[in-house]
C-alpha atoms as a PDB file:
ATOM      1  CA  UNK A   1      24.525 -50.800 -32.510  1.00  0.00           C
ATOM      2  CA  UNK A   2      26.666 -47.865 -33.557  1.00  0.00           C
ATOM      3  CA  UNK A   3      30.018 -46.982 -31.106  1.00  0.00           C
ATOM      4  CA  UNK A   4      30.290 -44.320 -28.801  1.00  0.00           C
ATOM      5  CA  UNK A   5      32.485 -42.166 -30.777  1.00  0.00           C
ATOM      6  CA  UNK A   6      30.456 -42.385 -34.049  1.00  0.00           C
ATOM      7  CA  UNK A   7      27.191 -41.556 -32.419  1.00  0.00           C
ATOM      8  CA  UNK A   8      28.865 -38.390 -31.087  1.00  0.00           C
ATOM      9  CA  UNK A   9      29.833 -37.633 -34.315  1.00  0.00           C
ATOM     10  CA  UNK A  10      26.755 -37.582 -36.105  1.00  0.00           C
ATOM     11  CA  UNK A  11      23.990 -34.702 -36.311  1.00  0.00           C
ATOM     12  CA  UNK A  12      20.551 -34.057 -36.820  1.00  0.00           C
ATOM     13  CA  UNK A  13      19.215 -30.911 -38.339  1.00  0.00           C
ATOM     14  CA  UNK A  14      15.905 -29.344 -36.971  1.00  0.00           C
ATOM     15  CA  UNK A  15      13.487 -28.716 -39.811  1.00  0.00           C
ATOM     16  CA  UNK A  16      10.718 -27.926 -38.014  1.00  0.00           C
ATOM     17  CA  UNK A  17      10.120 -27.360 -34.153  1.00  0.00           C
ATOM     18  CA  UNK A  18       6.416 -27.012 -32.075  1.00  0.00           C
ATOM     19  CA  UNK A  19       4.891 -27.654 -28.657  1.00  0.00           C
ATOM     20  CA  UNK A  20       3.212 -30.637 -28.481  1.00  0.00           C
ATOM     21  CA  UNK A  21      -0.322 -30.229 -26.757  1.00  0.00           C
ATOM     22  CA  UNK A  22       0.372 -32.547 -23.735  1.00  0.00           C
ATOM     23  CA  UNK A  23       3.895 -31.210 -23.307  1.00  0.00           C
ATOM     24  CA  UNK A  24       7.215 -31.305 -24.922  1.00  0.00           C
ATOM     25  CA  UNK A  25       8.046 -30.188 -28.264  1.00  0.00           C
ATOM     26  CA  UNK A  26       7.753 -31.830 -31.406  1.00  0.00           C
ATOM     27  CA  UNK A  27      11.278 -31.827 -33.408  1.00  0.00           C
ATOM     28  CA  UNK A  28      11.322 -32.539 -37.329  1.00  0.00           C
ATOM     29  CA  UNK A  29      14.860 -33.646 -37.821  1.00  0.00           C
ATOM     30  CA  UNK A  30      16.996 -34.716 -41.189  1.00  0.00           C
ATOM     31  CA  UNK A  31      20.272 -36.561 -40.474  1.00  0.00           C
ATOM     32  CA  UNK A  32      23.038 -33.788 -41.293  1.00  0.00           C
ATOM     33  CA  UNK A  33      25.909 -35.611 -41.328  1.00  0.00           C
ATOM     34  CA  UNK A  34      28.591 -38.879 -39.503  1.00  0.00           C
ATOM     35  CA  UNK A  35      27.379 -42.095 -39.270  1.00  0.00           C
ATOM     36  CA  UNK A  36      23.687 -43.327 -39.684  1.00  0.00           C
ATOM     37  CA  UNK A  37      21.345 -43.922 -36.230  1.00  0.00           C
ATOM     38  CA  UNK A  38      18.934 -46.210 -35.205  1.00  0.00           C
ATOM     39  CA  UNK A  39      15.942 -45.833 -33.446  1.00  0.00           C
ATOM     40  CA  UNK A  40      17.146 -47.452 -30.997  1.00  0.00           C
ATOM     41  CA  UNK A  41      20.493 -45.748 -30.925  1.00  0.00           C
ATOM     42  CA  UNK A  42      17.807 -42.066 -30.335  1.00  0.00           C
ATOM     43  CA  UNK A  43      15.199 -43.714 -27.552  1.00  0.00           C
ATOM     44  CA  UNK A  44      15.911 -42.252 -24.414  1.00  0.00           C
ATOM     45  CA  UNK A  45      19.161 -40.494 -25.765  1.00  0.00           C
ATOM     46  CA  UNK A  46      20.095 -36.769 -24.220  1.00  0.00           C
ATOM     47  CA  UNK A  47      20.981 -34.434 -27.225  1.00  0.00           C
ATOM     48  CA  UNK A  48      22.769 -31.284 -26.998  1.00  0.00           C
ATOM     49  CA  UNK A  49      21.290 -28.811 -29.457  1.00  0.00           C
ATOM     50  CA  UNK A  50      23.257 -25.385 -30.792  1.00  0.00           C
ATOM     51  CA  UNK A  51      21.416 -22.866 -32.711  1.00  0.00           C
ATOM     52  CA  UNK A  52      22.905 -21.196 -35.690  1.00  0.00           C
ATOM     53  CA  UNK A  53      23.754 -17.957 -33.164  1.00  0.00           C
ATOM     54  CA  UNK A  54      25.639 -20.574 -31.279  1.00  0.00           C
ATOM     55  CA  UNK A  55      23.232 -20.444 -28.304  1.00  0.00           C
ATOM     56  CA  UNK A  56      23.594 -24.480 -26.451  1.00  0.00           C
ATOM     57  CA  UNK A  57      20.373 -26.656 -25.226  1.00  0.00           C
ATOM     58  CA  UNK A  58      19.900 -29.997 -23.842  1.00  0.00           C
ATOM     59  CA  UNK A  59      16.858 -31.757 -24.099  1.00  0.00           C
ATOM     60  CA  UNK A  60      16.207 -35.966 -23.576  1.00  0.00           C
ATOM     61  CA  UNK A  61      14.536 -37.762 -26.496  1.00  0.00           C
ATOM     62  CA  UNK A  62      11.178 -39.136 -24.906  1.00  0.00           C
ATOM     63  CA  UNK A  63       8.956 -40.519 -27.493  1.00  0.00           C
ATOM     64  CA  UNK A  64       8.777 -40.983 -31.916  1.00  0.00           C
ATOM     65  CA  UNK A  65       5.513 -38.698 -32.608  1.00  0.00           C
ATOM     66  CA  UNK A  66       3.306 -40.496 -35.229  1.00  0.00           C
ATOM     67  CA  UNK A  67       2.608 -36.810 -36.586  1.00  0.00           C
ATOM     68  CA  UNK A  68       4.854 -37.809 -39.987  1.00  0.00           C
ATOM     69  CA  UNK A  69       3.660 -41.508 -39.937  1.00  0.00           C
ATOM     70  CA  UNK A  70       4.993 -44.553 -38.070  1.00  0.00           C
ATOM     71  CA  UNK A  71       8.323 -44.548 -37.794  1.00  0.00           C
ATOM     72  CA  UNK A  72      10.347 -47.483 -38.666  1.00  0.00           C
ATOM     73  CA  UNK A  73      14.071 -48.312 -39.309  1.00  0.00           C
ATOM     74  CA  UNK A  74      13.712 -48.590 -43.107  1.00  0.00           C
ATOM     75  CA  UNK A  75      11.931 -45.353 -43.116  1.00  0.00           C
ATOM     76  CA  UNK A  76      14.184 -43.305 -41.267  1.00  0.00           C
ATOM     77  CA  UNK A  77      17.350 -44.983 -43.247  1.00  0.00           C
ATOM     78  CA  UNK A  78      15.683 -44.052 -46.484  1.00  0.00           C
ATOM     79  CA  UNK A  79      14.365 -40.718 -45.872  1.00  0.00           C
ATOM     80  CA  UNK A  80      17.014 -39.637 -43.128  1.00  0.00           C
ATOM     81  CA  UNK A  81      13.851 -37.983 -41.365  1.00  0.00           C
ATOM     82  CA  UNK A  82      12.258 -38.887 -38.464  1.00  0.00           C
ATOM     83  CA  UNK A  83       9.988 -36.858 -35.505  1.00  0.00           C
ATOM     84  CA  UNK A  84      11.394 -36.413 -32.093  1.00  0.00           C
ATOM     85  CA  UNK A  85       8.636 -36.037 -28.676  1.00  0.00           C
ATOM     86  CA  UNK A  86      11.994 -34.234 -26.487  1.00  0.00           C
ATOM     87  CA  UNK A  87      11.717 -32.617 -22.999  1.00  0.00           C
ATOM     88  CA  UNK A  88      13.947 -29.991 -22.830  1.00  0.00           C
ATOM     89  CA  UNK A  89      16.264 -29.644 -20.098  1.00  0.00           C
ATOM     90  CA  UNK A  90      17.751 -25.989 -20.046  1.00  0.00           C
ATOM     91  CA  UNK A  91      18.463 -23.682 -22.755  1.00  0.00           C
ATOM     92  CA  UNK A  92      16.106 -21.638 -24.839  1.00  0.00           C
ATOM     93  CA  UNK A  93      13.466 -23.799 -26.784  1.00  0.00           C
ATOM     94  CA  UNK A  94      15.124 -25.719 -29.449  1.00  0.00           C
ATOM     95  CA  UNK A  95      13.668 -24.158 -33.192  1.00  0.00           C
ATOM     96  CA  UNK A  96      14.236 -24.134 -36.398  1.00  0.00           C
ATOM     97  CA  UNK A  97      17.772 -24.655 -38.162  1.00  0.00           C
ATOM     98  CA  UNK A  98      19.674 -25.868 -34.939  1.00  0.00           C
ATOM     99  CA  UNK A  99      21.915 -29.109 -34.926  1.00  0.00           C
ATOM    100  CA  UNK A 100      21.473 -31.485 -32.817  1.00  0.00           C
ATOM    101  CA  UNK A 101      24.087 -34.313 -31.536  1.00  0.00           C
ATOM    102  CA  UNK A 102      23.830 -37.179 -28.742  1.00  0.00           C
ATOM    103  CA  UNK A 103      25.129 -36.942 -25.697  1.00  0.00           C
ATOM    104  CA  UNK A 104      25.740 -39.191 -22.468  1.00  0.00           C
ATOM    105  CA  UNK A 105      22.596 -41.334 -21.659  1.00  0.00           C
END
């Protein structure tokens, strides 16, 4: 598993965002920079999201959405995509173009 510090450093960029019909929202993210995750490093994680207007969010990672296919380790590694099911916790909703990095569990 990846350390503390390194996780923190890394970000994902939102490529696509939409409700999902049973609640939550569906993020497409691309990694966007530090170290590499795991799925395992993003199940259950809390993210703190910042738009490109600098506007803050905080959501919780709740689920991998087959919408883009089954995702897998190799997968994710290769493509550096990968769909996020998040609940979001305050904030406006998180959209399009805003960075996302991990935060305490």
């Amino acid at each position: 598993m990846t350390g503390a510090s390194e996780i923190e450093d890394t970000e994902l960029e939102v490529l696509d965002a939409f409700e999902h019909p049973h609640g939550g929202r569906i993020l497409r993210v691309r990694s966007a920079g530090g170290r590499p995750l795991s799925l395992k490093d993003l199940r259950g994680a809390r993210i703190a999201a910042v738009s490109p207007e600098g506007t803050v969010g905080r959501a919780r990672i709740v689920s991998f959405p087959l919408t883009g296919g089954r995702p897998s380790e190799k997968r994710f590694r290769d493509t550096g995509r990968l769909d996020l099911l998040v609940a979001e916790e305050d904030g406006p909703p998180i959209s399009l173009g805003w960075r996302l990095r991990l935060r305490d569990r």
